[in-house]
PDB file of N, CA and C in Angstrom:
ATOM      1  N   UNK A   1     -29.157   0.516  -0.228  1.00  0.00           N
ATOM      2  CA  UNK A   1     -27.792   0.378  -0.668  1.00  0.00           C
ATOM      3  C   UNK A   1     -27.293  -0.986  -0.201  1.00  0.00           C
ATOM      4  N   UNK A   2     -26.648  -1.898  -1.249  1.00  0.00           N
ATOM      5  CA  UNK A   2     -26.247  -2.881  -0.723  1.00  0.00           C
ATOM      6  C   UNK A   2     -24.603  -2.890  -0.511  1.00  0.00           C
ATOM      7  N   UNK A   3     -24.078  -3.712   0.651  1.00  0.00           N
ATOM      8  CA  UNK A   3     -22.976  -3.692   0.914  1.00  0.00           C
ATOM      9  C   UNK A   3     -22.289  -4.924   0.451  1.00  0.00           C
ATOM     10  N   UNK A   4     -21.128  -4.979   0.055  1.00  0.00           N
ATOM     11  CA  UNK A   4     -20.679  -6.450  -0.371  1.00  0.00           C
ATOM     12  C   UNK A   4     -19.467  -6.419   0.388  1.00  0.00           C
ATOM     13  N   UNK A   5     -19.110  -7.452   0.974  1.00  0.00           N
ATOM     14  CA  UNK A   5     -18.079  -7.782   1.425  1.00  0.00           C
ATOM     15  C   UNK A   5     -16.968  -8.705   0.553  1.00  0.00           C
ATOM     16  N   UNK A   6     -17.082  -9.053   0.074  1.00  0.00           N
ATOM     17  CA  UNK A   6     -16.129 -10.591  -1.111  1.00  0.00           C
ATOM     18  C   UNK A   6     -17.008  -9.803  -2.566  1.00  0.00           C
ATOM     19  N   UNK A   7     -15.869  -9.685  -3.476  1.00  0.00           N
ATOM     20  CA  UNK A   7     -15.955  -9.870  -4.839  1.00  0.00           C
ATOM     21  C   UNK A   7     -17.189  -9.042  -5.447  1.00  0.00           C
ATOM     22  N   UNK A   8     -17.521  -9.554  -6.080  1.00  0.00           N
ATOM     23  CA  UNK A   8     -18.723  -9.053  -7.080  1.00  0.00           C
ATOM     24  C   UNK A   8     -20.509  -9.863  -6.143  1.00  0.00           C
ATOM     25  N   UNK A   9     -21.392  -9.372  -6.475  1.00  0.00           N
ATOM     26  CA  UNK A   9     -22.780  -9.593  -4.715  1.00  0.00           C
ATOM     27  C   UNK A   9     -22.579 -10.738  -5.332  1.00  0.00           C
ATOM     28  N   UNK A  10     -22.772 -11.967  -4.057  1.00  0.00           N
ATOM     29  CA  UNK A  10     -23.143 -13.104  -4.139  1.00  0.00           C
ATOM     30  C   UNK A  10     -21.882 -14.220  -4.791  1.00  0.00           C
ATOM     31  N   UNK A  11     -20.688 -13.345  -4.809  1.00  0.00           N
ATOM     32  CA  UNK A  11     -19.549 -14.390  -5.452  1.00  0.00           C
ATOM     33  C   UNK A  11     -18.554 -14.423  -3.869  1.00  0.00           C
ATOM     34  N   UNK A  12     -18.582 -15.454  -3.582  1.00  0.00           N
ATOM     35  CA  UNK A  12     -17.616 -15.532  -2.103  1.00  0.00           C
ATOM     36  C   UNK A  12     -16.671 -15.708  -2.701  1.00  0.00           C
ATOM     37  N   UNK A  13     -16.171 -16.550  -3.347  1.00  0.00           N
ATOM     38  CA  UNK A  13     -14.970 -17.308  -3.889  1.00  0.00           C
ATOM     39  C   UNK A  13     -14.016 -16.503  -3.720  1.00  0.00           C
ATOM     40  N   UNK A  14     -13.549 -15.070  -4.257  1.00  0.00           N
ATOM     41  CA  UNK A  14     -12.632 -14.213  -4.091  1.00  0.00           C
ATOM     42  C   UNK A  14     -13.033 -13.238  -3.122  1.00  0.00           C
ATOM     43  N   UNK A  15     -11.978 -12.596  -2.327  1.00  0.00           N
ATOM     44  CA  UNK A  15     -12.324 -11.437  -1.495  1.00  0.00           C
ATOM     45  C   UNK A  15     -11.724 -10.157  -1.944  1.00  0.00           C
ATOM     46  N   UNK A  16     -12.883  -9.367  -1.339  1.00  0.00           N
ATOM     47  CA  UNK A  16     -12.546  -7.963  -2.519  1.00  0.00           C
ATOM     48  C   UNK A  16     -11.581  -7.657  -1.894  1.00  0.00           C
ATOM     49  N   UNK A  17     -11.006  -6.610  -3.036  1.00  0.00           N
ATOM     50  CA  UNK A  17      -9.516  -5.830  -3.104  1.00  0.00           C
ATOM     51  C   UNK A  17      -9.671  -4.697  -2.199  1.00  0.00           C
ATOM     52  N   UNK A  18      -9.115  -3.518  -1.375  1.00  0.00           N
ATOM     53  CA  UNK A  18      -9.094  -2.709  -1.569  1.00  0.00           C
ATOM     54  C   UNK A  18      -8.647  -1.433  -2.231  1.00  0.00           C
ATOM     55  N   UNK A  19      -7.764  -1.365  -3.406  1.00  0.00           N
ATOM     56  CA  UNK A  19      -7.438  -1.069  -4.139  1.00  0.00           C
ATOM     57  C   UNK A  19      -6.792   0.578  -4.197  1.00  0.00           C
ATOM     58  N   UNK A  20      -7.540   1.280  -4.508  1.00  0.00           N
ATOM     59  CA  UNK A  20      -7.544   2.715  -4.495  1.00  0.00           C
ATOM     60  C   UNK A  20      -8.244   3.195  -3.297  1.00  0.00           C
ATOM     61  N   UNK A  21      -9.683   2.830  -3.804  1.00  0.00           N
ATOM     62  CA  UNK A  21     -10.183   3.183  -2.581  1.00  0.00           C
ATOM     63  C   UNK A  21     -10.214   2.490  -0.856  1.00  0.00           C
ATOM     64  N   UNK A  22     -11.103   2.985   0.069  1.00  0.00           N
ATOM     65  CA  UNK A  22     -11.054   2.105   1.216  1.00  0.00           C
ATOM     66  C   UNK A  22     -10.038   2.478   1.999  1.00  0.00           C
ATOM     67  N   UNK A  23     -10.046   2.289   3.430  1.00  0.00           N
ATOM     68  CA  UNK A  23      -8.884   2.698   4.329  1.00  0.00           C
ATOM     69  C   UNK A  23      -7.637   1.957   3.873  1.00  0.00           C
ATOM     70  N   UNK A  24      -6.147   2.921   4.022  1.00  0.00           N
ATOM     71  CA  UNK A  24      -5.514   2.795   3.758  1.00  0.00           C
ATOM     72  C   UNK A  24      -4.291   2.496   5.180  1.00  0.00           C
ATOM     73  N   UNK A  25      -3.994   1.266   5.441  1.00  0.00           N
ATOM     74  CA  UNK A  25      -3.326   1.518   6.277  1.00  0.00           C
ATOM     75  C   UNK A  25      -1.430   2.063   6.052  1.00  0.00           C
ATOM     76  N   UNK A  26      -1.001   2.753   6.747  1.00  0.00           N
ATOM     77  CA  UNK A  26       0.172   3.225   6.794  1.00  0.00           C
ATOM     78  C   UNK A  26       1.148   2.846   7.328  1.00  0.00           C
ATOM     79  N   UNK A  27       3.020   2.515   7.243  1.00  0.00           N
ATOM     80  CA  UNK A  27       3.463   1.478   8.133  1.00  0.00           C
ATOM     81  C   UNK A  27       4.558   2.194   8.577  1.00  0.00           C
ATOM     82  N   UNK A  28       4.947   2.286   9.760  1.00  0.00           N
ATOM     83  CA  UNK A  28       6.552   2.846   9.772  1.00  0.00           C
ATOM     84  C   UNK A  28       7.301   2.241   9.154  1.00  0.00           C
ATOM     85  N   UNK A  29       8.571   2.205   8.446  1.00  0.00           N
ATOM     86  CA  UNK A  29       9.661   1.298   8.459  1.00  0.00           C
ATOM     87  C   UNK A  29      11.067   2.240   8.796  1.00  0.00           C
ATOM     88  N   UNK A  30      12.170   1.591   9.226  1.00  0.00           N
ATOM     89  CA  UNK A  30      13.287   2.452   9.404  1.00  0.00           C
ATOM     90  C   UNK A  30      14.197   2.762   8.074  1.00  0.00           C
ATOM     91  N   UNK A  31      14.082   2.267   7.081  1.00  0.00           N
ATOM     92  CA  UNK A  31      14.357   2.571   5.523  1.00  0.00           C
ATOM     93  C   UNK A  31      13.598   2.327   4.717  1.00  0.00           C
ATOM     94  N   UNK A  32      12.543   3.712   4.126  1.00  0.00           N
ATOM     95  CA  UNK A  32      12.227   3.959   2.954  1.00  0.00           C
ATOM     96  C   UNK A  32      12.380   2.640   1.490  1.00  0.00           C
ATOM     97  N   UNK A  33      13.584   3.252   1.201  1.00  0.00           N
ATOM     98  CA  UNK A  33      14.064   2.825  -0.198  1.00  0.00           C
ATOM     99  C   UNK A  33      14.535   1.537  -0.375  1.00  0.00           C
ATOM    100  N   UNK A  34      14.646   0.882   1.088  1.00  0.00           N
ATOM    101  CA  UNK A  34      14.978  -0.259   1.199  1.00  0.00           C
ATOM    102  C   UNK A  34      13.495  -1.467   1.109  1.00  0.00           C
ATOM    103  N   UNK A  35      12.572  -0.688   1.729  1.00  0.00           N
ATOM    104  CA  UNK A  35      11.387  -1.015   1.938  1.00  0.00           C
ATOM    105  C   UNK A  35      10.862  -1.325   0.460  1.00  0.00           C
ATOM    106  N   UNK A  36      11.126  -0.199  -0.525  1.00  0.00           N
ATOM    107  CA  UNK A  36      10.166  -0.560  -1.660  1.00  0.00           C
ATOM    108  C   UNK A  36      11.074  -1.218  -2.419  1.00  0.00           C
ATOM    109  N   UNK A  37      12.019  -1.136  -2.007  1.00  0.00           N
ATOM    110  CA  UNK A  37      13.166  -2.744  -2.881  1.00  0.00           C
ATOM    111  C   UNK A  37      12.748  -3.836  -2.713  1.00  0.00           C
ATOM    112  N   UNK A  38      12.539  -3.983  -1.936  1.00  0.00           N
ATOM    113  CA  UNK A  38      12.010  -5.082  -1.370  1.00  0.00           C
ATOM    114  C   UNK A  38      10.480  -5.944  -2.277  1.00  0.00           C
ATOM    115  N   UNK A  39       9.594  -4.891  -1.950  1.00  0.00           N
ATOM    116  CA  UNK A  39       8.155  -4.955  -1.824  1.00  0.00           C
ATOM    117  C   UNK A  39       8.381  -5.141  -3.885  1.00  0.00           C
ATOM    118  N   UNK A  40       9.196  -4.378  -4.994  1.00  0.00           N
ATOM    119  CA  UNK A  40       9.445  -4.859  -5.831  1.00  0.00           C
ATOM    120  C   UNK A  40      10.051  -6.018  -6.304  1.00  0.00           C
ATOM    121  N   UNK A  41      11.036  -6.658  -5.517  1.00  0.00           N
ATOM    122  CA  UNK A  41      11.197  -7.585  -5.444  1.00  0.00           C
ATOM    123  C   UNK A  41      10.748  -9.137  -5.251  1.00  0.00           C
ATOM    124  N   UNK A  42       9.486  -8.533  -4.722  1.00  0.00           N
ATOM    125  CA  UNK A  42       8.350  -9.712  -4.240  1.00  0.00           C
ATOM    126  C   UNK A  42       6.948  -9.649  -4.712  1.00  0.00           C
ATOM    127  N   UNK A  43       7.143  -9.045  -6.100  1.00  0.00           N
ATOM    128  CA  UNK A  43       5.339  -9.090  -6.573  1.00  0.00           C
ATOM    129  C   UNK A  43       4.850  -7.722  -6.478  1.00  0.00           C
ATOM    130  N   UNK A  44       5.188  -6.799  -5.636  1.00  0.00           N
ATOM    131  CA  UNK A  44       4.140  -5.532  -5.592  1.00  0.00           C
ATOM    132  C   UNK A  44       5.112  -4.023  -6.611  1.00  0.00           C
ATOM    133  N   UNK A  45       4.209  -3.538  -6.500  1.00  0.00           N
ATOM    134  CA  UNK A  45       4.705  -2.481  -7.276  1.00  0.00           C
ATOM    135  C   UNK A  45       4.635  -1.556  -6.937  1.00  0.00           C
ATOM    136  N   UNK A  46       5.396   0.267  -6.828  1.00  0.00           N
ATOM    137  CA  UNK A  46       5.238   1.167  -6.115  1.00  0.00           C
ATOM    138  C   UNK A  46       4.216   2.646  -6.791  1.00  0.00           C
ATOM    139  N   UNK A  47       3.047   2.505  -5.923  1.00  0.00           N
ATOM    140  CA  UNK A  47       2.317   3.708  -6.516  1.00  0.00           C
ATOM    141  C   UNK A  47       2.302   4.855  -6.756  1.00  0.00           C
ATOM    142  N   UNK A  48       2.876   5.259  -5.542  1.00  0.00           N
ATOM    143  CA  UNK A  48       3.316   6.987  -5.300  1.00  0.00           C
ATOM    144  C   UNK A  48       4.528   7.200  -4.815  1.00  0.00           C
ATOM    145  N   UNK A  49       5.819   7.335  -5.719  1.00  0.00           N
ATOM    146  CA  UNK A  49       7.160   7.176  -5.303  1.00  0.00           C
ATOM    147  C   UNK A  49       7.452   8.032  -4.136  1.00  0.00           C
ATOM    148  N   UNK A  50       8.722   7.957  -3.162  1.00  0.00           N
ATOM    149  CA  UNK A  50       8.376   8.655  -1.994  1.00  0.00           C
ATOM    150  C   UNK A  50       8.269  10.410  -2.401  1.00  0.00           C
ATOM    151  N   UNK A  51       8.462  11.027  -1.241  1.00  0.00           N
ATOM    152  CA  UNK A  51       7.808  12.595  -1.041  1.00  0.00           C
ATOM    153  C   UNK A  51       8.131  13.019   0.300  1.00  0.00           C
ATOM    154  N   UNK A  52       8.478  14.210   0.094  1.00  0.00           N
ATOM    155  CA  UNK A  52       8.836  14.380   1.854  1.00  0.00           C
ATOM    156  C   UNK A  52       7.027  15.182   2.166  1.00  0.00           C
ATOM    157  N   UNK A  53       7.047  14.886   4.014  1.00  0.00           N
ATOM    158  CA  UNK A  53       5.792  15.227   4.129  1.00  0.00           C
ATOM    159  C   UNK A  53       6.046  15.652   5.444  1.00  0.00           C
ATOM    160  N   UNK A  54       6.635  17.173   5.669  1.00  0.00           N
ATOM    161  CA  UNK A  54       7.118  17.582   6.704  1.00  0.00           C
ATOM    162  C   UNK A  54       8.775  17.053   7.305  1.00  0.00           C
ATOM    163  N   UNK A  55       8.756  16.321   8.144  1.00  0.00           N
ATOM    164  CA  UNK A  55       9.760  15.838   8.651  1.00  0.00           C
ATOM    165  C   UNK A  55       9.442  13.694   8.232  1.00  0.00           C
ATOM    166  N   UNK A  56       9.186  13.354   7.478  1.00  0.00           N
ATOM    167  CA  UNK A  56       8.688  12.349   6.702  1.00  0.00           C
ATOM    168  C   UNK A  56       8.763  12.030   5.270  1.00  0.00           C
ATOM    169  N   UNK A  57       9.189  10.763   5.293  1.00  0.00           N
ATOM    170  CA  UNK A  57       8.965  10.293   3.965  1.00  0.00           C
ATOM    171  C   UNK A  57       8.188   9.288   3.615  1.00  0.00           C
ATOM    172  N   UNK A  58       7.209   9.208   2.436  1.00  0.00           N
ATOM    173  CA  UNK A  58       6.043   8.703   2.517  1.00  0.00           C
ATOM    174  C   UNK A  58       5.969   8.176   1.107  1.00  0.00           C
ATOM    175  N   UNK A  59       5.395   6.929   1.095  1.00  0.00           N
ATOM    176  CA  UNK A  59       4.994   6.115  -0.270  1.00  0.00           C
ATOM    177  C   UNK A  59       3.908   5.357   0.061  1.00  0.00           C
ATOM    178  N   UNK A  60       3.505   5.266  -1.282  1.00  0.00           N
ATOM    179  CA  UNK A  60       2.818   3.818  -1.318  1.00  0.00           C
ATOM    180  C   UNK A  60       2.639   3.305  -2.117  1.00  0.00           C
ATOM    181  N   UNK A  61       2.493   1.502  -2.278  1.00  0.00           N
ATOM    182  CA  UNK A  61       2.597   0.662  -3.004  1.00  0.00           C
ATOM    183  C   UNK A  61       1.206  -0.439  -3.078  1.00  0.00           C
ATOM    184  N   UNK A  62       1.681  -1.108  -3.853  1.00  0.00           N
ATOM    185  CA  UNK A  62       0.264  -1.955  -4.362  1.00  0.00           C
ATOM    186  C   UNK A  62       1.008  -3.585  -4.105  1.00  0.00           C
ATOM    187  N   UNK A  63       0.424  -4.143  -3.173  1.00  0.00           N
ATOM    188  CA  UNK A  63       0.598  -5.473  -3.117  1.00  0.00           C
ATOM    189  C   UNK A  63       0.937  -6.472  -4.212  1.00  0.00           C
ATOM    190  N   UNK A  64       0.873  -7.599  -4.090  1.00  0.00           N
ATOM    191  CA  UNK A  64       0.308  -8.485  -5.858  1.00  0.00           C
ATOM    192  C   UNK A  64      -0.970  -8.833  -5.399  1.00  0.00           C
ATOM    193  N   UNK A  65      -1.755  -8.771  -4.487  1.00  0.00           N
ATOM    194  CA  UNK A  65      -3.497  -9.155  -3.837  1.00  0.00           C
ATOM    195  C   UNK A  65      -3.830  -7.806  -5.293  1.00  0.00           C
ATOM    196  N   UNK A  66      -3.146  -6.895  -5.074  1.00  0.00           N
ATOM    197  CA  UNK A  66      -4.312  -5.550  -5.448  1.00  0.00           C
ATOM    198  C   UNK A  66      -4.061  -4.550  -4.616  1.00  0.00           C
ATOM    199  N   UNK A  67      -3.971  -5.059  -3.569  1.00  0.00           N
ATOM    200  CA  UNK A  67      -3.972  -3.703  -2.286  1.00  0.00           C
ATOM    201  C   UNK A  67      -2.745  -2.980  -1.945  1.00  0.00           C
ATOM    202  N   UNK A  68      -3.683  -1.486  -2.074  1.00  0.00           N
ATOM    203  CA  UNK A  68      -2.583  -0.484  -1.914  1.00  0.00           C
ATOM    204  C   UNK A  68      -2.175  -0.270  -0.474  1.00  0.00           C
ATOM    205  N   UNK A  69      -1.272  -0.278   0.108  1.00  0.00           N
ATOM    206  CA  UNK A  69      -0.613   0.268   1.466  1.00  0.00           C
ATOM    207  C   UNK A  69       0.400   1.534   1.345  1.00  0.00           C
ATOM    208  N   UNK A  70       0.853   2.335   2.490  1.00  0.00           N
ATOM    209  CA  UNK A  70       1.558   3.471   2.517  1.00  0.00           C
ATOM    210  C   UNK A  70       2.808   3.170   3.459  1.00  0.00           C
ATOM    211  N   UNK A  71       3.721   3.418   3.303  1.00  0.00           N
ATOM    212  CA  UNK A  71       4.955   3.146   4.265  1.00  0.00           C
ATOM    213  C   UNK A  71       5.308   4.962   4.687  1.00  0.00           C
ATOM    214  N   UNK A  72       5.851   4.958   5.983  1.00  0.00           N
ATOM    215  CA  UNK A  72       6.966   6.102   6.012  1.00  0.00           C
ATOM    216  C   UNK A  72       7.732   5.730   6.887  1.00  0.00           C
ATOM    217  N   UNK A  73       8.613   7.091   6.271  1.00  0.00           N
ATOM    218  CA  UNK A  73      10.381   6.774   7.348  1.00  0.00           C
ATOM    219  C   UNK A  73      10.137   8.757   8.209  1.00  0.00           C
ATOM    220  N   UNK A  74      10.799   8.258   9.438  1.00  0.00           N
ATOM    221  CA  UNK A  74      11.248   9.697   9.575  1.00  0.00           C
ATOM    222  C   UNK A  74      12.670   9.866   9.601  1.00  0.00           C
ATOM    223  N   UNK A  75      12.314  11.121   9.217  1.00  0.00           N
ATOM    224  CA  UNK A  75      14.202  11.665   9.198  1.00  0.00           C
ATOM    225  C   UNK A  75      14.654  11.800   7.722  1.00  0.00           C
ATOM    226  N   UNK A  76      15.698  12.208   7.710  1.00  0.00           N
ATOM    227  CA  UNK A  76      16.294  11.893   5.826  1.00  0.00           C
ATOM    228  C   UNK A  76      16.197  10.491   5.188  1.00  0.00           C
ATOM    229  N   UNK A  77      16.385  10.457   3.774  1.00  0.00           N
ATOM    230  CA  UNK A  77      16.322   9.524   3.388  1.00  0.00           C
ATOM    231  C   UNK A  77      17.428   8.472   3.228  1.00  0.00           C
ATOM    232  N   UNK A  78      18.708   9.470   3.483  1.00  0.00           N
ATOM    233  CA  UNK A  78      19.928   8.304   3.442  1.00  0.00           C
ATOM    234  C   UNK A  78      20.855   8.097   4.468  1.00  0.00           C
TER     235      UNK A  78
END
């Protein structure tokens, strides 16, 4: 099995995405909705609009690289 680190085997030039797949890192922020205002505002776009997840609210969005990240807030949303 070969492993590639950058792009397509043997293309350095670009570095791969992680996209869908691949660890996903997760971020606190202290506002949600403010957070993905933002992150629309600047190139990325939001993947999985928020959701409560226990005592949590949870999204995630797609960079303009490609890469998907997850934000949450605790507590309510407003």
């Amino acid at each position: 099995m070969a492993i590639t680190l950058f792009g397509a085997e043997g293309d350095y030039r670009h570095p791969a995405v992680a996209g869908e797949a691949g660890v996903r890192p997760y971020i606190y922020v202290e506002r949600l909705d403010d957070t993905l205002e933002k992150v629309s505002a600047n190139g990325g776009a939001v993947v999985t609009k928020p959701y409560p997840e226990g005592g949590l609210w949870v999204a995630t969005f797609r960079d303009p690289a490609g890469n998907v990240l997850g934000v949450w807030q605790h507590g309510p949303r407003d």
